[in-house]
Protein backbone atom coordinates (compact mmCIF):
# COMPACT_ATOMS: atom_id res chain seq x y z
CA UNK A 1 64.79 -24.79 30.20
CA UNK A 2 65.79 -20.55 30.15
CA UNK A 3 63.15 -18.67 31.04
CA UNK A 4 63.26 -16.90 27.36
CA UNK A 5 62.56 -20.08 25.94
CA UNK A 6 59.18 -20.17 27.66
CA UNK A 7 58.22 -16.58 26.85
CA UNK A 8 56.49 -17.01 24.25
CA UNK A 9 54.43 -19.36 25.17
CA UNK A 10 53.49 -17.20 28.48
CA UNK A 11 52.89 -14.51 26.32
CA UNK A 12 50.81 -15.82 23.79
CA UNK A 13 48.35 -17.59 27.12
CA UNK A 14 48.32 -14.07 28.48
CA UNK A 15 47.62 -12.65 25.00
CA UNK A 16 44.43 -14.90 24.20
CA UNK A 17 42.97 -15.30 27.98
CA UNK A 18 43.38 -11.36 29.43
CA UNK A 19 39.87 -10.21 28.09
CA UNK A 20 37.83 -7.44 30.25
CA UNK A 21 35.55 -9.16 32.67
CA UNK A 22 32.10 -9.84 30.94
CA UNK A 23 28.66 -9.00 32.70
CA UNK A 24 26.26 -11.22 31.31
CA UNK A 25 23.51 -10.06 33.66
CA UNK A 26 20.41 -8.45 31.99
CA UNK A 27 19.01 -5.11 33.21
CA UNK A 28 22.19 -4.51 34.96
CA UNK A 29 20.95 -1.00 35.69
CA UNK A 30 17.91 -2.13 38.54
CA UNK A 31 18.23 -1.26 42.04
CA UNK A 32 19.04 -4.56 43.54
CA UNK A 33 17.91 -2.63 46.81
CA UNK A 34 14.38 -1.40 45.65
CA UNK A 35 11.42 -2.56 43.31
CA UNK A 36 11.20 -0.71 40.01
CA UNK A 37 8.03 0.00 38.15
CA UNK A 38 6.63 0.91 34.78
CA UNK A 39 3.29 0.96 33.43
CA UNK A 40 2.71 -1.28 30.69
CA UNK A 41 1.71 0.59 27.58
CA UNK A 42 -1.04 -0.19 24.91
CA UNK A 43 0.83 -2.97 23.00
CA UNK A 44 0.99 -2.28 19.23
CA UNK A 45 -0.84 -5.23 17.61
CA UNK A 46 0.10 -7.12 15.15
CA UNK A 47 -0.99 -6.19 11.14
CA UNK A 48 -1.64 -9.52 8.90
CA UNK A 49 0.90 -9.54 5.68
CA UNK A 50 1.32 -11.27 2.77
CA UNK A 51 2.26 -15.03 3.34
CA UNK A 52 -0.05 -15.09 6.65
CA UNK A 53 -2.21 -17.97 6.89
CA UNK A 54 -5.25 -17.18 9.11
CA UNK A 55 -7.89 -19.06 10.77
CA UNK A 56 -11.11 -17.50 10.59
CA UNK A 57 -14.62 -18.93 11.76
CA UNK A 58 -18.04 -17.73 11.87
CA UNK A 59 -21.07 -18.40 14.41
CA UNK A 60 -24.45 -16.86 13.55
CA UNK A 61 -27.94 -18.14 14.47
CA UNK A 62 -28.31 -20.29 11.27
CA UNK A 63 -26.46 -23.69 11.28
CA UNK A 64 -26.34 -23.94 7.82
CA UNK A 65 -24.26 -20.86 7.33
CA UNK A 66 -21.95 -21.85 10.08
CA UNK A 67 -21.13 -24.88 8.14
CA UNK A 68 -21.32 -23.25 5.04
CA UNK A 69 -18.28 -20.79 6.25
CA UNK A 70 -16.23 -22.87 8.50
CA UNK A 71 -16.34 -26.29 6.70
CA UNK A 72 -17.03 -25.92 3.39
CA UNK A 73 -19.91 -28.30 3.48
CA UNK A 74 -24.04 -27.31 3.31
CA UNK A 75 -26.76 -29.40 2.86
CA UNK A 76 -29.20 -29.11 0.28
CA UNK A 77 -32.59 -28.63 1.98
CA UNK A 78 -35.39 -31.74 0.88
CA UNK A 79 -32.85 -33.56 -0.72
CA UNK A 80 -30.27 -35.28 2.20
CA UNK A 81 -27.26 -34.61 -0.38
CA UNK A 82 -24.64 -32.34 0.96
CA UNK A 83 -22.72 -30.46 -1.70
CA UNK A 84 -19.03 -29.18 -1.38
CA UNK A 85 -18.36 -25.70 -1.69
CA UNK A 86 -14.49 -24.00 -2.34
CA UNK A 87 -14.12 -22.44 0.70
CA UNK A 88 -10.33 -22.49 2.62
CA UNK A 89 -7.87 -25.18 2.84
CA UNK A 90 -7.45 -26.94 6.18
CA UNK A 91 -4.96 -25.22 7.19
CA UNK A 92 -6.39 -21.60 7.02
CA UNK A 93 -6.57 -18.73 4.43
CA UNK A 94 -3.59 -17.71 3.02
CA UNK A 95 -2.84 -13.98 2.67
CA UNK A 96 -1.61 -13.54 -1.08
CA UNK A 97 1.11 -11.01 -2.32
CA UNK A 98 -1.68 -8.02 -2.79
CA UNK A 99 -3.06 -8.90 0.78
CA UNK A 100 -6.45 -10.25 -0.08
CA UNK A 101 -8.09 -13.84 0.85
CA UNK A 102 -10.76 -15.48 -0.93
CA UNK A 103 -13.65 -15.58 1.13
CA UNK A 104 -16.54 -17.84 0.59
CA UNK A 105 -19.62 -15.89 -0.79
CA UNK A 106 -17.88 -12.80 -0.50
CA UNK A 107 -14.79 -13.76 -2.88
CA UNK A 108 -11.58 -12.02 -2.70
CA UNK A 109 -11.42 -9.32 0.44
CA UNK A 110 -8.36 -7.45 1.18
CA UNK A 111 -6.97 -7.77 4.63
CA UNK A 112 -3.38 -6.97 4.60
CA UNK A 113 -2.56 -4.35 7.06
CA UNK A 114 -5.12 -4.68 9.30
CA UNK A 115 -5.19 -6.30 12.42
CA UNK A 116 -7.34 -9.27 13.23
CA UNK A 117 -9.73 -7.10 15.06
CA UNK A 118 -9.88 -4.76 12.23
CA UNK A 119 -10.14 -7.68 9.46
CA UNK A 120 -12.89 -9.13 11.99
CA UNK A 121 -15.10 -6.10 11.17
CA UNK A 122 -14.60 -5.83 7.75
CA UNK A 123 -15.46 -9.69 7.22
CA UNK A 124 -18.53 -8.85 9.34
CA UNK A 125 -19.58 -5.50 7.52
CA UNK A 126 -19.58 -7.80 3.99
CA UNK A 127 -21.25 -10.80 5.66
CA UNK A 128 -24.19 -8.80 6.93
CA UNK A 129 -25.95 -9.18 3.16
CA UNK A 130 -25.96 -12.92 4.23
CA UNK A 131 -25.79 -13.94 7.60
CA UNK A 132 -27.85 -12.67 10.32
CA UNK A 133 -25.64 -11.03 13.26
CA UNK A 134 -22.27 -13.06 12.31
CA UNK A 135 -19.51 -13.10 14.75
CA UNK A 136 -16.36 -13.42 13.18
CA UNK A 137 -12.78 -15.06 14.81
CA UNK A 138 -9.39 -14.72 12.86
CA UNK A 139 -6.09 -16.16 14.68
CA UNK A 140 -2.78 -16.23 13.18
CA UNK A 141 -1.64 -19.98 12.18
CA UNK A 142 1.23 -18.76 11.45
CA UNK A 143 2.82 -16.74 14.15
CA UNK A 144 6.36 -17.60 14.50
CA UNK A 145 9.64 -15.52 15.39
CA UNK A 146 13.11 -16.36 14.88
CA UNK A 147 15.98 -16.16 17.13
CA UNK A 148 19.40 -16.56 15.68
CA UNK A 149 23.19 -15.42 16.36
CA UNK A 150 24.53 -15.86 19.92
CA UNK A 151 21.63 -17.83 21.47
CA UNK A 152 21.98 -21.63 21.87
CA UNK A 153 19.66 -23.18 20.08
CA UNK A 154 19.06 -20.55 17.21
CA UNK A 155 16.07 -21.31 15.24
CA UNK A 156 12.38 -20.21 14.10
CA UNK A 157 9.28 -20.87 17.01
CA UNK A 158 5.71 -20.82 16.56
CA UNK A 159 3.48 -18.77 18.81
CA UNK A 160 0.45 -20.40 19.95
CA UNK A 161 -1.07 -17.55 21.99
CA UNK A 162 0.62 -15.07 19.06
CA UNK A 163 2.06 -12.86 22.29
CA UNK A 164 5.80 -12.93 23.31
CA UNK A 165 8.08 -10.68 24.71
CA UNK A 166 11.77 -10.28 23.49
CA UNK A 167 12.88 -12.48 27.10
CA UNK A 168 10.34 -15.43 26.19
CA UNK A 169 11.94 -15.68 22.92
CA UNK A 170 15.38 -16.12 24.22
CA UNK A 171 14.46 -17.93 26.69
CA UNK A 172 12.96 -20.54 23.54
CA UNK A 173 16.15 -20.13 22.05
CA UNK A 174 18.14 -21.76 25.37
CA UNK A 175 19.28 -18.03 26.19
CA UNK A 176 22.26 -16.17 24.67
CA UNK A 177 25.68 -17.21 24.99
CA UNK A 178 28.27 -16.02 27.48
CA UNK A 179 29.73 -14.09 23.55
CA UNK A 180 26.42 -12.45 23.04
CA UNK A 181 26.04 -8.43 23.03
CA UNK A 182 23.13 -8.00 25.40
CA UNK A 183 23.34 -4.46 24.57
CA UNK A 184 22.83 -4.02 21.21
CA UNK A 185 20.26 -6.86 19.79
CA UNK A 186 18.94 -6.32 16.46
CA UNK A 187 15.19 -6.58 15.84
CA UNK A 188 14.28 -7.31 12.33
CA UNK A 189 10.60 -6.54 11.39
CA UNK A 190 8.49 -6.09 8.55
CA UNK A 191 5.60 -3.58 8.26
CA UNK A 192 3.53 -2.63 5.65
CA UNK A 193 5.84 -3.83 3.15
CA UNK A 194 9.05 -2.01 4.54
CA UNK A 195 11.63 -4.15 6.07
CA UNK A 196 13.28 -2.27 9.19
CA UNK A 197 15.68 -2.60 11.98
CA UNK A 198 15.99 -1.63 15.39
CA UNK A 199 17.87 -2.31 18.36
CA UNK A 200 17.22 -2.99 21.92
CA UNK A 201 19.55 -2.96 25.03
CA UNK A 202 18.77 -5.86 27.67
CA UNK A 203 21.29 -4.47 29.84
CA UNK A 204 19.27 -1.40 30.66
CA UNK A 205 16.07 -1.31 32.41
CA UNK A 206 14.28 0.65 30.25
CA UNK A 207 13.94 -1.36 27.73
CA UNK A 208 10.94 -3.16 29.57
CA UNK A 209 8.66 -0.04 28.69
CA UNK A 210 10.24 0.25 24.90
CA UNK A 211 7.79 -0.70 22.10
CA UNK A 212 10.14 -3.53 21.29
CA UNK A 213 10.41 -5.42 24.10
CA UNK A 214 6.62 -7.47 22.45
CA UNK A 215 7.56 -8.58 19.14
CA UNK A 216 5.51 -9.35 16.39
CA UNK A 217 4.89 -12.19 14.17
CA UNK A 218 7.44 -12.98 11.55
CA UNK A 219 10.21 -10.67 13.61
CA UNK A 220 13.29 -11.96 13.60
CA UNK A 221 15.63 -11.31 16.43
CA UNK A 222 19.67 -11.47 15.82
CA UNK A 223 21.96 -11.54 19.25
CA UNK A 224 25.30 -10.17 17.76
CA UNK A 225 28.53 -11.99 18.72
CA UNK A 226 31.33 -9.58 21.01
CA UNK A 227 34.05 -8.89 20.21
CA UNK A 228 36.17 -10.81 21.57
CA UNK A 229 33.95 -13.80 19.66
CA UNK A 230 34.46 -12.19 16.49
CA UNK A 231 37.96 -12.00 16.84
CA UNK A 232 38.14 -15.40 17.75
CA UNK A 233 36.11 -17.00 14.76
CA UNK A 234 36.95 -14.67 12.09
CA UNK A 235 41.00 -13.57 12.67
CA UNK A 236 42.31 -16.15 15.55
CA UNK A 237 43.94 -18.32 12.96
CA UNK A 238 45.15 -15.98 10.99
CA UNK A 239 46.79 -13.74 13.51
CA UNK A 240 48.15 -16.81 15.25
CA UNK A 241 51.13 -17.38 12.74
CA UNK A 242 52.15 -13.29 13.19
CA UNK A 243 51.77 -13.07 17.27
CA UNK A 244 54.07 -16.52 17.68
CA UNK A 245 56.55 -14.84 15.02
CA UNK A 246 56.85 -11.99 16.89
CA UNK A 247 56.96 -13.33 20.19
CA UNK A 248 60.05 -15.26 18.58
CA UNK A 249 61.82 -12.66 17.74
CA UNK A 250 61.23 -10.57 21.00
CA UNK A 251 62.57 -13.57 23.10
CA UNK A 252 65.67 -14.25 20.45
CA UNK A 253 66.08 -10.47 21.34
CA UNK A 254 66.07 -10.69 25.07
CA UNK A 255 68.30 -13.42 24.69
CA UNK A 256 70.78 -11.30 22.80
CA UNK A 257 70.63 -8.87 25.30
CA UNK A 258 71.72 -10.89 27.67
């Protein structure tokens, strides 16, 4: 077989498996020689939203209202006979579209856009009329991020302790791919009722001391695909046809010229 014969085929391996070297190595920046140090900064907590389902219970001194508020169930003093009363479903409170919960005795409080601690005061400031010294807990039920793009096993995780970092998260999501942009991942968060983006670069250092690095409940965290991975899902097959037709022709030519 003539060496021109073969060209193409040489060319077209050369073509699709010459890419640039890829560093998949996070915080490529660090002195591998030295420690490096940042302080950790007052982490911006989380604000409850619309959709949030909360747990919230409340100790006092009085039995009876603990029950009252945290099972829905009081009994009628003298009498033995325990009446029902609408408090929360048993799976928590759910935050409706305006932000408010309906509370039992107090009714419908807003809560959306505060955080739990300052939700925890406000159920406290409105349970005073009724419950001697209450002491009020709210956790998210709810928290859950989602990790999605380059990673590989993309999907949505709930947060028991409702703290994670941007590296925990990946690390849920089986890390990123070999094709993922470590540079430029895309946070997606909502706040307030505003959607927004940002991006983060886990090739840099810094990005340990950058307000993004914790993420917050609901955010959803896209690893973009390189390149050289969107080239080869999106175009491969239909460049293909072109570079094989050309290569044709360039080895027909060399032929000629010989």
């Amino acid at each position: 077989m003539r060496f021109t014969h073969i060209l193409p085929y040489i060319l077209l391996v050369f073509v699709f498996s010459c890419t640039s070297s890829k560093k998949l190595s996070y915080f490529r920046n660090l002195d591998e020689k030295g420690d490096f140090r940042t302080p950790i900064g007052a982490i911006e907590e989380s604000q409850i939203q619309p959709s949030d389902v909360l747990s919230i219970t409340v100790s006092s001194l009085n039995p009876e209202s603990n029950i009252l508020f945290n099972n829905g169930v009081l009994a009628t003093a003298g009498s033995g006979v325990q009446s029902t009363t609408p408090t929360r479903s048993s799976e928590g409170y759910l935050v409706d579209k305006d932000g408010n919960i309906n509370f039992p005795v107090i009714g419908s409080i807003a809560v959306g856009g505060l955080t739990k601690a300052q939700a925890s005061e406000k159920l406290t400031a409105a349970l005073k009329n009724f419950v001697k010294n209450p002491i009020i807990n709210i956790r998210f039920l709810n928290f859950k991020i989602t990790v999605m793009g380059e990673v590989t096993r993309p999907s949505s995780f709930n947060v028991v302790s409702e703290r994670i970092n941007i590296l925990e998260a990946l690390s849920l999501a089986g890390d990123m791919t070999p094709y993922g942009k470590r540079e430029n991942v895309l946070v997606i968060r909502e706040k307030d009722g505003v959607r927004t983006t940002s991006r983060i670069n886990l090739a840099d250092k810094n990005t340990l001391s950058s307000p993004l690095f914790y993420l917050h409940q609901n955010d959803i965290v896209y690893v973009e695909p390189s390149g050289s991975r969107a080239l080869q899902s999106s175009t491969q097959s239909f460049y293909l046809p072109i570079v094989l037709t050309a290569l044709s022709v360039i080895s027909i030519f060399i032929s000629v010229l010989k």
